[in-house]
Every structure is written in structure tokens, then in C-alpha cells.
N, C-alpha and C. Protein backbone atom coordinates (compact mmCIF):
# COMPACT_ATOMS: atom_id res chain seq x y z
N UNK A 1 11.51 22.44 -55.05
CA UNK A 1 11.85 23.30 -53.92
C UNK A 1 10.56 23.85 -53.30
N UNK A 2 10.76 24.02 -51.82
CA UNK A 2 9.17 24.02 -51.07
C UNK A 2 9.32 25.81 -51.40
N UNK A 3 8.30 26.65 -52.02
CA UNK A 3 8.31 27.80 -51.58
C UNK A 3 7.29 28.68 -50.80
N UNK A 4 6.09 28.12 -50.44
CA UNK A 4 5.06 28.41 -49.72
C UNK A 4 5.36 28.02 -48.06
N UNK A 5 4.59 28.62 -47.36
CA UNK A 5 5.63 28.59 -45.83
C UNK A 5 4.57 27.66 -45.47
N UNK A 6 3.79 26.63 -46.28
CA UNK A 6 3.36 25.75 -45.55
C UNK A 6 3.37 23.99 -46.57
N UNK A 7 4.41 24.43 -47.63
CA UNK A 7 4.97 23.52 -48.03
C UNK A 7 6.01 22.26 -47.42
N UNK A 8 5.93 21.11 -47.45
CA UNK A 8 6.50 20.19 -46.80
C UNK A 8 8.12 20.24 -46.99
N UNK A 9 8.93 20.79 -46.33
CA UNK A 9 10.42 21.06 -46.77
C UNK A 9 10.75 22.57 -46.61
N UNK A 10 9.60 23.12 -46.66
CA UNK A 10 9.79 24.80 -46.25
C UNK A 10 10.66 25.27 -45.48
N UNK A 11 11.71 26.06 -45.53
CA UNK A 11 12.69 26.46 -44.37
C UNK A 11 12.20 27.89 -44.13
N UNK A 12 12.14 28.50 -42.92
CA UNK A 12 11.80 29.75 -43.08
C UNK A 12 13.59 30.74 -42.31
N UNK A 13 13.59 32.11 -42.78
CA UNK A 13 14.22 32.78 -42.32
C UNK A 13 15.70 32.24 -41.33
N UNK A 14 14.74 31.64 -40.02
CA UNK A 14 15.01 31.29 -39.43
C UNK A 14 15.68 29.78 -38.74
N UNK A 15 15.52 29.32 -39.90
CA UNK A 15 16.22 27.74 -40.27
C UNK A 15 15.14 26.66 -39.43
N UNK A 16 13.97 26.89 -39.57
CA UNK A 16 13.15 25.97 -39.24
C UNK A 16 12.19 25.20 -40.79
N UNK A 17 12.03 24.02 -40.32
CA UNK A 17 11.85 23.82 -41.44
C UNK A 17 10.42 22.96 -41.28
N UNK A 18 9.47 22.86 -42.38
CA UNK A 18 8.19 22.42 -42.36
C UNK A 18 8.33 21.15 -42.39
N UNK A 19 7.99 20.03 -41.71
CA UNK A 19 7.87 18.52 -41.84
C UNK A 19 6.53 17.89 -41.90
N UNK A 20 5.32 18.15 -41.05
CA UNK A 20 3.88 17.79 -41.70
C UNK A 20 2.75 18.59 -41.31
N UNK A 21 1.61 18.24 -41.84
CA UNK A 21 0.39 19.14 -41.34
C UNK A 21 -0.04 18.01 -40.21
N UNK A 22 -0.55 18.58 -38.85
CA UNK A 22 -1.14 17.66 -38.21
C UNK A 22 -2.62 17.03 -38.28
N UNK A 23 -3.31 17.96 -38.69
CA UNK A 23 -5.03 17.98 -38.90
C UNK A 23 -5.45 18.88 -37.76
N UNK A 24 -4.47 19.00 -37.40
CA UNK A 24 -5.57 19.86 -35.47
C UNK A 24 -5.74 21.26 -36.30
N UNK A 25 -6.90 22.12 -35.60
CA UNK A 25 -7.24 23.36 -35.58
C UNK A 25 -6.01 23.88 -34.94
N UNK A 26 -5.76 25.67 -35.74
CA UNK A 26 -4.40 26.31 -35.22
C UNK A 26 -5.19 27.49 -34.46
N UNK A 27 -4.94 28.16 -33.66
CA UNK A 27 -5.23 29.95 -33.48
C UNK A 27 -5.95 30.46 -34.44
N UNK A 28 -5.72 30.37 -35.53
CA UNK A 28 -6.52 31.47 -35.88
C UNK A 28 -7.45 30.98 -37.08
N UNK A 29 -8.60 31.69 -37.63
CA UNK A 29 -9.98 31.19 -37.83
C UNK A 29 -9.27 30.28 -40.00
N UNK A 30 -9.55 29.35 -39.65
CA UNK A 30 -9.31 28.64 -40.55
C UNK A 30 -8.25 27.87 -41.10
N UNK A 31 -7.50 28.02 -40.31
CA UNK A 31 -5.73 27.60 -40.17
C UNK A 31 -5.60 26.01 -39.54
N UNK A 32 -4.21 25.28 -39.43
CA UNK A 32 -4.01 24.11 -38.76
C UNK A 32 -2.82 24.56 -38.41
N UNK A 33 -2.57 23.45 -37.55
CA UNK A 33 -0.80 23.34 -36.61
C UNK A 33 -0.25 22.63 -38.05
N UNK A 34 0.79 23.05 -37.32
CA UNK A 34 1.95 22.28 -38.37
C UNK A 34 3.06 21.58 -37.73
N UNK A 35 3.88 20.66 -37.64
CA UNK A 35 4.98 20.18 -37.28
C UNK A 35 6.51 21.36 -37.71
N UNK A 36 7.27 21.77 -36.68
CA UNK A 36 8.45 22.07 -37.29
C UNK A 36 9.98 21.54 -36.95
N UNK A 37 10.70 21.45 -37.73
CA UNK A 37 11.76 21.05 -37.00
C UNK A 37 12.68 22.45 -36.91
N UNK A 38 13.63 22.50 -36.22
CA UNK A 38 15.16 23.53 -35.93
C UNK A 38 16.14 22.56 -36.23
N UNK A 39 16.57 23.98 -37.89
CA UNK A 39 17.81 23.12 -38.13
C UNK A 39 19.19 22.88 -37.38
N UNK A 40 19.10 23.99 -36.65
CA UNK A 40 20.30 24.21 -35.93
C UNK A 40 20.18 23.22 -34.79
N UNK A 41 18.92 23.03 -34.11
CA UNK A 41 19.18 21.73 -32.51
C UNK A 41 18.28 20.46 -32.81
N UNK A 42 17.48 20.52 -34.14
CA UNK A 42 16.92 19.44 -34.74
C UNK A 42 15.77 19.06 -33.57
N UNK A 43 15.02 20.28 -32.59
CA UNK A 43 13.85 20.17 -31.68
C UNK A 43 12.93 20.31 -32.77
N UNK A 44 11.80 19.57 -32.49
CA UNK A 44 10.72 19.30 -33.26
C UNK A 44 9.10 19.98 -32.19
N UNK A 45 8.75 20.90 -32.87
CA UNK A 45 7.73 21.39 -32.55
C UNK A 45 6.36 21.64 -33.31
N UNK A 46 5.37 22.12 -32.98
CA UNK A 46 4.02 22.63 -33.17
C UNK A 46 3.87 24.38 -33.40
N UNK A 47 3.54 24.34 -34.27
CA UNK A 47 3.14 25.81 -34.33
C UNK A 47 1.56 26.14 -35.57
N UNK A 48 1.23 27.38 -35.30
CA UNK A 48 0.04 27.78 -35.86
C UNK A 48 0.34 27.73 -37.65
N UNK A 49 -0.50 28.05 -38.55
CA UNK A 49 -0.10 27.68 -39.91
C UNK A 49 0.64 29.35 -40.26
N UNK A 50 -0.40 30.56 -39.39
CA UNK A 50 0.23 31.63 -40.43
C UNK A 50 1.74 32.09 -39.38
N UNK A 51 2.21 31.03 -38.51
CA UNK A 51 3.54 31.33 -37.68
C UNK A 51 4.58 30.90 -38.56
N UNK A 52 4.21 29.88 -39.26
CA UNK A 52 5.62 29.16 -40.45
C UNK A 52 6.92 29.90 -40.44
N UNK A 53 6.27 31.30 -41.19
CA UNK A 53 7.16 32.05 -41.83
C UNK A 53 8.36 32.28 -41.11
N UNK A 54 7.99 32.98 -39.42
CA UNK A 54 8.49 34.02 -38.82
C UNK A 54 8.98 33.66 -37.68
N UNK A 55 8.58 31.47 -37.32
CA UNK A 55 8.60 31.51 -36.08
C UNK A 55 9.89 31.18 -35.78
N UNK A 56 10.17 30.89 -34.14
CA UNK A 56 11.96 30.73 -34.23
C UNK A 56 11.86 29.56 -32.85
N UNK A 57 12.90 28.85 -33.09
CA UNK A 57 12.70 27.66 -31.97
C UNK A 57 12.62 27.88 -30.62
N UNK A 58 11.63 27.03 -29.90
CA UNK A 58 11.57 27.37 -28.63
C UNK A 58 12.96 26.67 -27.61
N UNK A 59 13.22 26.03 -28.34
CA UNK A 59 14.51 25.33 -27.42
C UNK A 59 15.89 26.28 -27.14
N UNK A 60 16.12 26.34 -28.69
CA UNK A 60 17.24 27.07 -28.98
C UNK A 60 17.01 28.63 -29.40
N UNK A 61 16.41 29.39 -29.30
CA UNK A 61 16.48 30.65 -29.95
C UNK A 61 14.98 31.33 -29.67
N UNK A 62 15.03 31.40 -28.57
CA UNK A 62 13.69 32.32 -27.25
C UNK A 62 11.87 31.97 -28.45
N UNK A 63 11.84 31.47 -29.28
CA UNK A 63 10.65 31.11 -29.55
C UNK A 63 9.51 30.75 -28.67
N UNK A 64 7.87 31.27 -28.83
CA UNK A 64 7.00 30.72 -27.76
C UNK A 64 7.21 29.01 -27.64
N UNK A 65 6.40 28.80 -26.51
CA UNK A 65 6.56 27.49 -26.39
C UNK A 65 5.40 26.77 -27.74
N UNK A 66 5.21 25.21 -27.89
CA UNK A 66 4.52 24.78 -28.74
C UNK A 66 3.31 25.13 -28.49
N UNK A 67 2.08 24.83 -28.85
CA UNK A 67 0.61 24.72 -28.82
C UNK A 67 0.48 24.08 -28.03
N UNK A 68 0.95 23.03 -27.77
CA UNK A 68 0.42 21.87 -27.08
C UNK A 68 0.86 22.39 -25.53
N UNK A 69 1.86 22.79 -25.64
CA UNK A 69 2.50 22.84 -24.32
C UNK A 69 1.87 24.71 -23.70
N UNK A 70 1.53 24.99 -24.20
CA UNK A 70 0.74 26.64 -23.59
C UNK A 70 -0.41 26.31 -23.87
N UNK A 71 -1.46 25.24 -24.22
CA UNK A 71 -2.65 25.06 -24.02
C UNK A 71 -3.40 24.42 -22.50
């Protein structure tokens, strides 16, 4: 069972769940993006490493947009 919020399978709070590390640099000083999916609309996004925990989908449930897409 994934229990670190940057474990591969990680679900956080919010029913998003961890699927891979990308290699890219994240926001903040020593961190990477991560892949997430939403369990609830199964949108697949980007987010920062220390966002895992807390973040919430941008499709379905007012989350920022990805990295990629506000860069």
C-alpha cells in the first residue's frame, strides 16, 4: 500500500491518485512534477511534488490548472 504522497498508487484526500514521477523540475527548490490521475473523471494531470497531498482536480473539482498549462 502506497503511503507517502509521492508513492506510485498514492491516493490523496481527495481521490487523486499518484501514477509517475516525470523528471521535470516542480516550483519549489528541490522537488519534481508528478503525474496525477482523478478518480472520480479519470483527468490526468501535472502537479508540483509537495501539492500530492492536498491537490484537487482541475477538470472536475476547481483545482489550479496543470504546470504545463499556467507556464
Amino acid at each position: 500500500m502506497a503511503t507517502a504522497s509521492t508513492d506510485l498508487g498514492y491516493v490523496n484526500r481527495n481521490d487523486q491518485m499518484v501514477l509517475r514521477k516525470t523528471g521535470w523540475p516542480g516550483n519549489d527548490h528541490f522537488r519534481e512534477v508528478y503525474v496525477l490521475r482523478c478518480l472520480e473523471c479519470e483527468h490526468e494531470y501535472d502537479v508540483s511534488e509537495t501539492d500530492t497531498p492536498v491537490c484537487h482536480c482541475p477538470v472536475c473539482n476547481g483545482g489550479r490548472l496543470e504546470l504545463a498549462q499556467a507556464a
